[in-house]
Protein backbone atom coordinates (compact mmCIF):
# COMPACT_ATOMS: atom_id res chain seq x y z
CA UNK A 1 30.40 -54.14 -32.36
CA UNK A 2 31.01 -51.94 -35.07
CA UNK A 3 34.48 -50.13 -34.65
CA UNK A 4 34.89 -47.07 -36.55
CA UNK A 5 38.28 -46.72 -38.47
CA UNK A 6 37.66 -43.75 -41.09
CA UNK A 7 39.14 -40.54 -39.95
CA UNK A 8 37.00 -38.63 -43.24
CA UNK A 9 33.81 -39.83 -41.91
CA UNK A 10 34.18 -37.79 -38.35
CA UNK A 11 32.15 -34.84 -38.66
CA UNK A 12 33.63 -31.38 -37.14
CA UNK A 13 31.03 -32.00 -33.75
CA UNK A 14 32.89 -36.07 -33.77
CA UNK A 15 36.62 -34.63 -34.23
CA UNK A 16 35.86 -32.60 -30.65
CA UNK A 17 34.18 -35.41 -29.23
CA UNK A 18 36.85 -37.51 -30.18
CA UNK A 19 39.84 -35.25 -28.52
CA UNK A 20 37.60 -34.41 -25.26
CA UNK A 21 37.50 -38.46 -24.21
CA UNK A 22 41.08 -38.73 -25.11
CA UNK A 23 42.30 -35.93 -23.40
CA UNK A 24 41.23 -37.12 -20.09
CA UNK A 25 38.67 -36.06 -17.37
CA UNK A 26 41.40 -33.19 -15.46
CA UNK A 27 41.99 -31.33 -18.79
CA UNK A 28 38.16 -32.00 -20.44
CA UNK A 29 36.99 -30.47 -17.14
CA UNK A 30 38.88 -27.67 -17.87
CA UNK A 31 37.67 -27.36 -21.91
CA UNK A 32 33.91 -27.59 -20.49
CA UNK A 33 34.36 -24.52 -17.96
CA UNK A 34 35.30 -22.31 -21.16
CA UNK A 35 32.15 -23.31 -22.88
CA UNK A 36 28.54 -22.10 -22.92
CA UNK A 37 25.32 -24.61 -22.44
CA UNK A 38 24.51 -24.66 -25.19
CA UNK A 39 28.18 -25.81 -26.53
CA UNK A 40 28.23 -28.83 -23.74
CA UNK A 41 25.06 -29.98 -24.49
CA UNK A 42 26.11 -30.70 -28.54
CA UNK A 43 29.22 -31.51 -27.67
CA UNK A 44 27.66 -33.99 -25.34
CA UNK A 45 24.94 -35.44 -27.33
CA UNK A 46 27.90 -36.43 -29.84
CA UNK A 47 30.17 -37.70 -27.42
CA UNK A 48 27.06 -40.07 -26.09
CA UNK A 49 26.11 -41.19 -29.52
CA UNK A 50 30.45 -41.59 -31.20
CA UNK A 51 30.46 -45.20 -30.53
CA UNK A 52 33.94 -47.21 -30.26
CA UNK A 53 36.74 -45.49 -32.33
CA UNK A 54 40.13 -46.91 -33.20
CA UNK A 55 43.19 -46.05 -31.80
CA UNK A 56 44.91 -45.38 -35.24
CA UNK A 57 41.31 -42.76 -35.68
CA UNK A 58 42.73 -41.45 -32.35
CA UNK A 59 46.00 -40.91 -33.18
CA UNK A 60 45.42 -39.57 -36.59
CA UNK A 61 43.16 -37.16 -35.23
CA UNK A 62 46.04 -35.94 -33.12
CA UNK A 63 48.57 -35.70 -35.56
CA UNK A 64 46.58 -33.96 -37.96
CA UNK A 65 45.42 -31.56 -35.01
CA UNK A 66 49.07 -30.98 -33.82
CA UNK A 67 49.74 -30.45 -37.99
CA UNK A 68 47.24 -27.92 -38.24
CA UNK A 69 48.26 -26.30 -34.67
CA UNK A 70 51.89 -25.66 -35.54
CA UNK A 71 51.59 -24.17 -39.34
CA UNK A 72 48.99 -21.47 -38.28
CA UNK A 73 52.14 -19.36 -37.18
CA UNK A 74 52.19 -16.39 -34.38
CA UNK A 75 48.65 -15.41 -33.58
CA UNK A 76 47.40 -11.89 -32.96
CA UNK A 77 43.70 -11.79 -31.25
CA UNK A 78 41.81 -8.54 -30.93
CA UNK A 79 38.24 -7.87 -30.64
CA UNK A 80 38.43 -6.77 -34.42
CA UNK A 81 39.71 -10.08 -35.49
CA UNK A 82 37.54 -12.11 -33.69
CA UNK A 83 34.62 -10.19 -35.28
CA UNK A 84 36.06 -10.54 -38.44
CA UNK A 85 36.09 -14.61 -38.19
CA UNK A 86 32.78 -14.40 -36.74
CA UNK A 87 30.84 -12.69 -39.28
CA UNK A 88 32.40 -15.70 -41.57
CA UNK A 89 30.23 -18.49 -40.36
CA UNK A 90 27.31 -16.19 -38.19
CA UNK A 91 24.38 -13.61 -38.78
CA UNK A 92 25.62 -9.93 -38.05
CA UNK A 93 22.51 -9.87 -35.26
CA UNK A 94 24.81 -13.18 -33.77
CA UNK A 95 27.63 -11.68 -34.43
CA UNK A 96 26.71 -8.03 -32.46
CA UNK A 97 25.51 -9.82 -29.56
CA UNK A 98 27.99 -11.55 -29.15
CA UNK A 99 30.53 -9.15 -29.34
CA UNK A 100 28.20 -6.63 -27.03
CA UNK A 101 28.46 -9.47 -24.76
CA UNK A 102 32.03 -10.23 -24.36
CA UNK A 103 33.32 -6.25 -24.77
CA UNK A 104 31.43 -5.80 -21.59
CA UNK A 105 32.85 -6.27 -18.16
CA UNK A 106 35.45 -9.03 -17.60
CA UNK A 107 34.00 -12.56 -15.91
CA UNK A 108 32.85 -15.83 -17.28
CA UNK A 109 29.16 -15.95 -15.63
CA UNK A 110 26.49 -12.80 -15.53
CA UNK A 111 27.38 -11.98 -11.75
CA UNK A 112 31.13 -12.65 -11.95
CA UNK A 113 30.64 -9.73 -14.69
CA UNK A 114 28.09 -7.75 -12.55
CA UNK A 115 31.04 -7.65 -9.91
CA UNK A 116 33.40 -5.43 -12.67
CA UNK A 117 30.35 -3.32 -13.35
CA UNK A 118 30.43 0.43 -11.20
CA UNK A 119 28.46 0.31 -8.58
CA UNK A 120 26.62 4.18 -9.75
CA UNK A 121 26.52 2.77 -12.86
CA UNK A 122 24.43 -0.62 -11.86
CA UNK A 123 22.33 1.27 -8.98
CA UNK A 124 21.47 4.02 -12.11
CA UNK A 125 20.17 0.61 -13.79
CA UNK A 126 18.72 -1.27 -10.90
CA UNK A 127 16.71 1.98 -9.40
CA UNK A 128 14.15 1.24 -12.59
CA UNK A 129 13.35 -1.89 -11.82
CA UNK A 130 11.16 -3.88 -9.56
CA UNK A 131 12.86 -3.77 -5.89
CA UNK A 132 11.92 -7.77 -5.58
CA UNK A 133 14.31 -7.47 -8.73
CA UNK A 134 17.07 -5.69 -7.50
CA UNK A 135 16.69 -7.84 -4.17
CA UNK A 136 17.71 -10.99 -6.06
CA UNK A 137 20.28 -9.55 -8.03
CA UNK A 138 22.03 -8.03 -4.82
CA UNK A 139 21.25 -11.39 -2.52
CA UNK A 140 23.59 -12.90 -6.00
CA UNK A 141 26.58 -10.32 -5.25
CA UNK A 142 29.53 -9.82 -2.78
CA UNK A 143 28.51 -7.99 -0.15
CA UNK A 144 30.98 -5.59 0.02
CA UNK A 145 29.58 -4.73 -3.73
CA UNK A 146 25.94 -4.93 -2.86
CA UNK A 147 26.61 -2.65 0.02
CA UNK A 148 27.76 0.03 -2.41
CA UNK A 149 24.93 -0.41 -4.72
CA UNK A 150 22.71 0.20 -2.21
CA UNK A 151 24.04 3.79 -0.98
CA UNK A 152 23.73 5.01 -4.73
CA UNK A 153 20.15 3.89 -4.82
CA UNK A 154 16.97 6.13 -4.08
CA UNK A 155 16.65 6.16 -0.30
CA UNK A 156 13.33 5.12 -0.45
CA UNK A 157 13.89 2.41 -2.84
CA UNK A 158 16.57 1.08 -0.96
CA UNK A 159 14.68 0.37 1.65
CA UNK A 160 11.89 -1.28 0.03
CA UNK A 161 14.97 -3.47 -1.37
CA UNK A 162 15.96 -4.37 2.23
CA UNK A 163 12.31 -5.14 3.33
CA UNK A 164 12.55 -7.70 0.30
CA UNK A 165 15.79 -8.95 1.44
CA UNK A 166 15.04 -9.68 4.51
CA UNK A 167 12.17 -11.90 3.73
CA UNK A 168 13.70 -13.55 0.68
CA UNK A 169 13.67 -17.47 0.78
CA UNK A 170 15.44 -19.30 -2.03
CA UNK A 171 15.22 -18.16 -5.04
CA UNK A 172 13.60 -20.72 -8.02
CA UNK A 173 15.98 -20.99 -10.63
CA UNK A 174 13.73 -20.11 -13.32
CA UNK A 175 13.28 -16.86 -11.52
CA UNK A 176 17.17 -16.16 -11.62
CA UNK A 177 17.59 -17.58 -14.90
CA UNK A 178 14.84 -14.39 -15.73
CA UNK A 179 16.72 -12.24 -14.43
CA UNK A 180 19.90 -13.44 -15.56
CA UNK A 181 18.35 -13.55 -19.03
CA UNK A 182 17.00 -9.85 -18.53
CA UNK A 183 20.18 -8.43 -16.78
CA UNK A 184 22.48 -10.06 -20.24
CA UNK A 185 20.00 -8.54 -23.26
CA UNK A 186 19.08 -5.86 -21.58
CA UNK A 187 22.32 -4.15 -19.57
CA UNK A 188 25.18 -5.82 -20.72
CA UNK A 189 24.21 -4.96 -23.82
CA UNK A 190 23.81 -1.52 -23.32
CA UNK A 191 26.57 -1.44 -21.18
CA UNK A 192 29.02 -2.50 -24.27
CA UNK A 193 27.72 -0.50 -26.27
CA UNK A 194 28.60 2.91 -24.74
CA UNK A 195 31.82 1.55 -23.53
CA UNK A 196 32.52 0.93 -26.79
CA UNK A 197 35.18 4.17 -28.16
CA UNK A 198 34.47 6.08 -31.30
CA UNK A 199 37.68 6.11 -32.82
CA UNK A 200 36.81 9.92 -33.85
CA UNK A 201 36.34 10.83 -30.31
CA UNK A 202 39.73 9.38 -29.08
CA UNK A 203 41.44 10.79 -32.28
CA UNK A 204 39.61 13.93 -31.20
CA UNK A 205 40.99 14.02 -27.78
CA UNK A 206 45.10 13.21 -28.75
CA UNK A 207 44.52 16.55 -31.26
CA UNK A 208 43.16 18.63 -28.52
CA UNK A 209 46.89 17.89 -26.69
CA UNK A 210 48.63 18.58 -29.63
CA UNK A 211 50.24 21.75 -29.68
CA UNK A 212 48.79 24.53 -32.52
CA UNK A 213 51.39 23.90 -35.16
CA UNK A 214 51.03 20.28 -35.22
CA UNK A 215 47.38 19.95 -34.86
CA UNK A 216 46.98 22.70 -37.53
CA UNK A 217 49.62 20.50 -39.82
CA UNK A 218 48.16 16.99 -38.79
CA UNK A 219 44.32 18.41 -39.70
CA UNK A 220 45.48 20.10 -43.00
CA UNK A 221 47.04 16.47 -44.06
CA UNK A 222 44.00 14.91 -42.48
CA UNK A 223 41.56 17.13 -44.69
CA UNK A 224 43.29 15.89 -47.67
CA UNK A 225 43.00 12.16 -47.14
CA UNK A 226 40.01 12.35 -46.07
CA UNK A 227 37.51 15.39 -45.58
CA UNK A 228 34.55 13.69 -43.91
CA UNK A 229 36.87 12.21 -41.11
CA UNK A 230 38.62 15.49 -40.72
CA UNK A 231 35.26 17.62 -40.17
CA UNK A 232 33.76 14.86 -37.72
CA UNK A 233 36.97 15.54 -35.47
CA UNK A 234 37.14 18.97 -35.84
CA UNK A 235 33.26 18.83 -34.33
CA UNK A 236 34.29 17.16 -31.70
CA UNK A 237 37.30 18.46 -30.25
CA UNK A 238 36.73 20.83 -27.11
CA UNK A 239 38.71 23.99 -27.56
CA UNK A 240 39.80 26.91 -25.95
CA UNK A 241 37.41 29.27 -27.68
CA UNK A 242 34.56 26.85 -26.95
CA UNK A 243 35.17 28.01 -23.01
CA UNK A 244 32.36 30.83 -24.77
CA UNK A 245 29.73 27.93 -24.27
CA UNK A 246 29.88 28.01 -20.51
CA UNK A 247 27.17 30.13 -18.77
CA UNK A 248 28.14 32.87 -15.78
CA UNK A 249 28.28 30.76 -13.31
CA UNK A 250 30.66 28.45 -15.43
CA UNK A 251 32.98 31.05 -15.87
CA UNK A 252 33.48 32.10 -12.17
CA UNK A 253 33.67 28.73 -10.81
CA UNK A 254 36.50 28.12 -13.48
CA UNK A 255 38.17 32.00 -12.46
CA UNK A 256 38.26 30.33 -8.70
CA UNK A 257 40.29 27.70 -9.58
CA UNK A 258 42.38 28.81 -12.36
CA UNK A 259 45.98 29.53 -11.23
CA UNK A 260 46.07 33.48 -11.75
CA UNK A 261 49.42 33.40 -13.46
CA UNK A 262 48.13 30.60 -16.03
CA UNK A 263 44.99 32.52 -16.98
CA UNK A 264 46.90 35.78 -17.61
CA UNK A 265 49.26 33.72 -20.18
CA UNK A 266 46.38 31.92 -21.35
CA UNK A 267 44.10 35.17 -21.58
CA UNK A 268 47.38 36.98 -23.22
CA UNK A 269 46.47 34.56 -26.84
CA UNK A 270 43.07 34.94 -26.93
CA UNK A 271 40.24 36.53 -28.87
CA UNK A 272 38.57 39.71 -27.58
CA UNK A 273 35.26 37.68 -27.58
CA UNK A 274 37.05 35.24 -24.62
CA UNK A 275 39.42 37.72 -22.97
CA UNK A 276 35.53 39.91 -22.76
CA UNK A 277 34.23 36.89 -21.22
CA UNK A 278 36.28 36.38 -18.31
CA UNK A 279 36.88 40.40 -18.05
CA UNK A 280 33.03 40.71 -17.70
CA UNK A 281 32.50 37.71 -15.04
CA UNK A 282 35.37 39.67 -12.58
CA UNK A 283 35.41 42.30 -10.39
CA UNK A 284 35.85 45.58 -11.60
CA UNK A 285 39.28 45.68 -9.63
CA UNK A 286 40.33 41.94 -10.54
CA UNK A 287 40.15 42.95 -14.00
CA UNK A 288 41.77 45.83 -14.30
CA UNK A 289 44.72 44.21 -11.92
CA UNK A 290 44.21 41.59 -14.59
CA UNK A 291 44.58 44.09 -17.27
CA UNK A 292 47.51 45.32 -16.16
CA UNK A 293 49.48 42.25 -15.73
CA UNK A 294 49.07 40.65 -18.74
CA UNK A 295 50.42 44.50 -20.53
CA UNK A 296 53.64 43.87 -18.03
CA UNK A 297 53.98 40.70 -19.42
CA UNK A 298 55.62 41.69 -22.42
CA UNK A 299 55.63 38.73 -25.53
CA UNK A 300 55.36 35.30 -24.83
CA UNK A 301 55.72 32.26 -26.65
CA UNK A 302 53.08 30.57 -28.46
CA UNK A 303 54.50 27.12 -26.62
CA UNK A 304 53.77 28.93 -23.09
CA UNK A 305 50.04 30.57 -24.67
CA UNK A 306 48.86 27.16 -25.64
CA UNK A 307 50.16 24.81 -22.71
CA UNK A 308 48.07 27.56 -20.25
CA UNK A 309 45.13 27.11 -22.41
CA UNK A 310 44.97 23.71 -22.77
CA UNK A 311 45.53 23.61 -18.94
CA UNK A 312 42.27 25.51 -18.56
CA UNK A 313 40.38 23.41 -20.97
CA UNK A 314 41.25 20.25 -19.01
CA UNK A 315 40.09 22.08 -15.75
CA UNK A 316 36.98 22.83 -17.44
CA UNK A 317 36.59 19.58 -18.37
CA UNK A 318 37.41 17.96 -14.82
CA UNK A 319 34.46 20.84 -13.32
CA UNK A 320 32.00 19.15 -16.20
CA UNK A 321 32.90 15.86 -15.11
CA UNK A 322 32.45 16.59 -11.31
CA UNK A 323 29.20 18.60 -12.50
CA UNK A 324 30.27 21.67 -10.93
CA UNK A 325 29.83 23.50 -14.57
CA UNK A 326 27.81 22.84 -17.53
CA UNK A 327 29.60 23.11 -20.93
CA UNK A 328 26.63 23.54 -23.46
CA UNK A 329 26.75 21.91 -26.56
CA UNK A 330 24.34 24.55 -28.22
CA UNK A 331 21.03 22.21 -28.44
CA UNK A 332 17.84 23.45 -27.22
CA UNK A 333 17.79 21.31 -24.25
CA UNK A 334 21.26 22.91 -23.15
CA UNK A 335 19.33 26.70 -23.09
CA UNK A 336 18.72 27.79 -19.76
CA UNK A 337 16.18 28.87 -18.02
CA UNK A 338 16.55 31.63 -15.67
C-alpha cells in the first residue's frame, strides 16, 4: 500500500481533506454545517479517493497551516471585502449572486432566512403565486410566522391557501427543492437588492439633519471634489420647500398635526410661495390668527427657523410612510386625477 509522504503533491481540495480527517468527527461535523452541497460533495469525493497519508504529511500540513494562520495579522471582514476577494477567483454573475444571497436576511437554510423576512413583505410576494405554492412554503414556517403571513394576504387567497393546507400530504422533495430553488433566485434576490443602501441616499438623509450653515458649507466643499456626487445628493434630499409637492389634502392633514407654535417658527423662514401654501389650505380665521402671531413674534434665530422646519419635514415624511399623504415626486404617474 502506497503511503503518500510529499506534502507539494497535495492539491488545495487534498490539503482540506487532509485537515477534516485529522481534526476529528465533533469539530468536522461542525466545518460541514458551514458548507453548501455542493462544497461537501468535492470535499467528499477527495476525502474518499486521498488514500493513506503520513503522519509527518499530517503534521506538516498543520504547521504550515498554523504558519500561514498567525502571519495574516488582525482581520477586518465586511461585505465589501469579501466581494473584493471574490471577484479574484469568480465571474461577476457568481460573484452578484452570491453576494445578493448572503446580504439578504440572516439564516443558514432558505426558511431559517424566510423566518427574518417581514411578514407584509413575504405575503406582498407570496399573493402572486400559486396558493398550492404558498401552502408549502407556509406548512415549511413557524407558525406563529405563517399565521402573520396569512392576515396580510388577499382574503380570498388566503383561504384558497387554507383549503390547500388542509389537504396537504407530504411534500416530495423535488417539489420543495422547486420551490426552494424558486423562492432563492427569485426573492432573495430581489429582496437584497433593494435592501441594499445607495450610499447617495444615506449621505442624502445625514445632510437633510444638518443645520443650513453646515449643509450649505459641506455641499460647497462637496461640489468641488466632486460635482456629479454633489448634484445626485442635492436631487435627493427632501427639503422644506419641497413641502410645495404635496397636494391639498397633504397640506391639511400635515396643518392637523403640526404643533401650532412649531409651524409659526417654521412658517416665520419661509418663502412666500410656502407660507401661501399653508395660508391658502386654512381657514380664513386660522390664518389671519396665524398671521398675526408670527408678526408678534419678533426675530428669531435661524437655529430655532430650521430645527421647526426640519421637524415638519420629518412629520411629513412619517404621514408618507404611514400613507396618510402623498409627496409627489413630479412624474406623470404622481399627477392626479380629480
Amino acid at each position: 500500500m502506497r503511503v503518500r509522504e510529499d506534502y507539494r503533491s497535495l492539491a488545495g481540495p487534498e490539503k482540506a481533506a487532509v485537515m477534516m480527517l485529522a481534526i476529528g468527527e465533533e469539530y468536522a461535523v461542525k466545518l460541514f454545517d458551514l458548507m453548501d452541497d455542493e462544497e461537501i460533495r468535492e470535499l467528499s469525493q477527495t476525502m474518499a479517493n486521498l488514500g493513506t497519508i503520513s503522519s509527518n504529511l499530517v503534521e506538516r500540513l498543520f504547521i504550515d497551516f498554523a504558519e500561514q494562520l498567525s502571519s495574516t495579522g488582525s482581520l477586518v471582514g465586511s461585505y465589501e471585502s469579501t466581494e473584493r476577494l471574490l471577484s479574484k477567483v469568480l465571474s461577476d454573475d457568481r460573484v452578484g449572486t452570491i453576494m445578493e444571497e448572503i446580504r439578504g436576511p440572516a439564516g443558514r437554510t432558505m426558511w431559517d432566512k424566510l423566518a427574518n423576512v417581514n411578514e407584509v413583505v413575504l405575503a406582498n410576494y407570496l399573493k402572486n403565486e400559486y396558493p398550492q405554492t404558498v401552502a408549502v412554503v407556509l406548512s415549511k414556517i413557524k407558525s406563529d410566522h405563517a399565521s402573520r403571513v396569512l392576515a396580510a394576504l388577499p382574503e380570498s387567497f388566503t383561504m384558497e391557501v387554507i383549503m390547500r393546507m388542509l389537504r396537504m400530504e407530504a411534500v416530495q422533495k423535488e417539489v420543495l427543492d422547486d420551490v426552494e430553488r424558486t423562492l432563492r433566485t427569485e426573492f432573495m434576490t430581489n429582496l437584497a437588492r433593494t435592501a441594499r443602501r445607495d450610499s447617495h441616499e444615506m449621505m442624502a438623509e445625514i445632510f437633510n439633519n444638518l443645520d443650513r450653515n453646515t449643509e450649505n458649507r459641506f455641499m460647497t466643499l462637496l461640489e468641488e471634489r466632486n460635482r456629479d456626487s454633489a448634484e445626485r445628493i442635492k436631487a435627493l434630499m427632501f427639503t422644506f420647500e419641497d413641502l410645495q409637492k404635496l397636494d391639498p389634502a397633504g397640506v391639511q392633514a400635515l396643518l392637523r398635526a403640526v404643533d401650532k407654535d412649531k409651524l409659526s417658527i417654521a412658517l416665520k423662514g419661509a418663502s412666500e410661495q410656502i407660507k401661501e401654501l399653508f395660508f391658502g389650505n386654512m381657514s380664513e380665521r386660522a390664518a389671519k390668527i396665524l398671521r398675526e402671531d408670527m408678526a408678534a413674534m419678533g426675530p428669531v434665530r435661524l437655529k430655532d427657523v430650521d430645527e421647526a422646519q426640519m421637524e415638519m419635514v420629518n412629520l411629513a415624511k412619517d404621514l408618507a410612510a404611514k400613507g396618510e399623504i402623498v409627496i409627489s415626486e413630479g412624474g406623470a404617474e404622481d399627477e392626479l386625477i380629480y
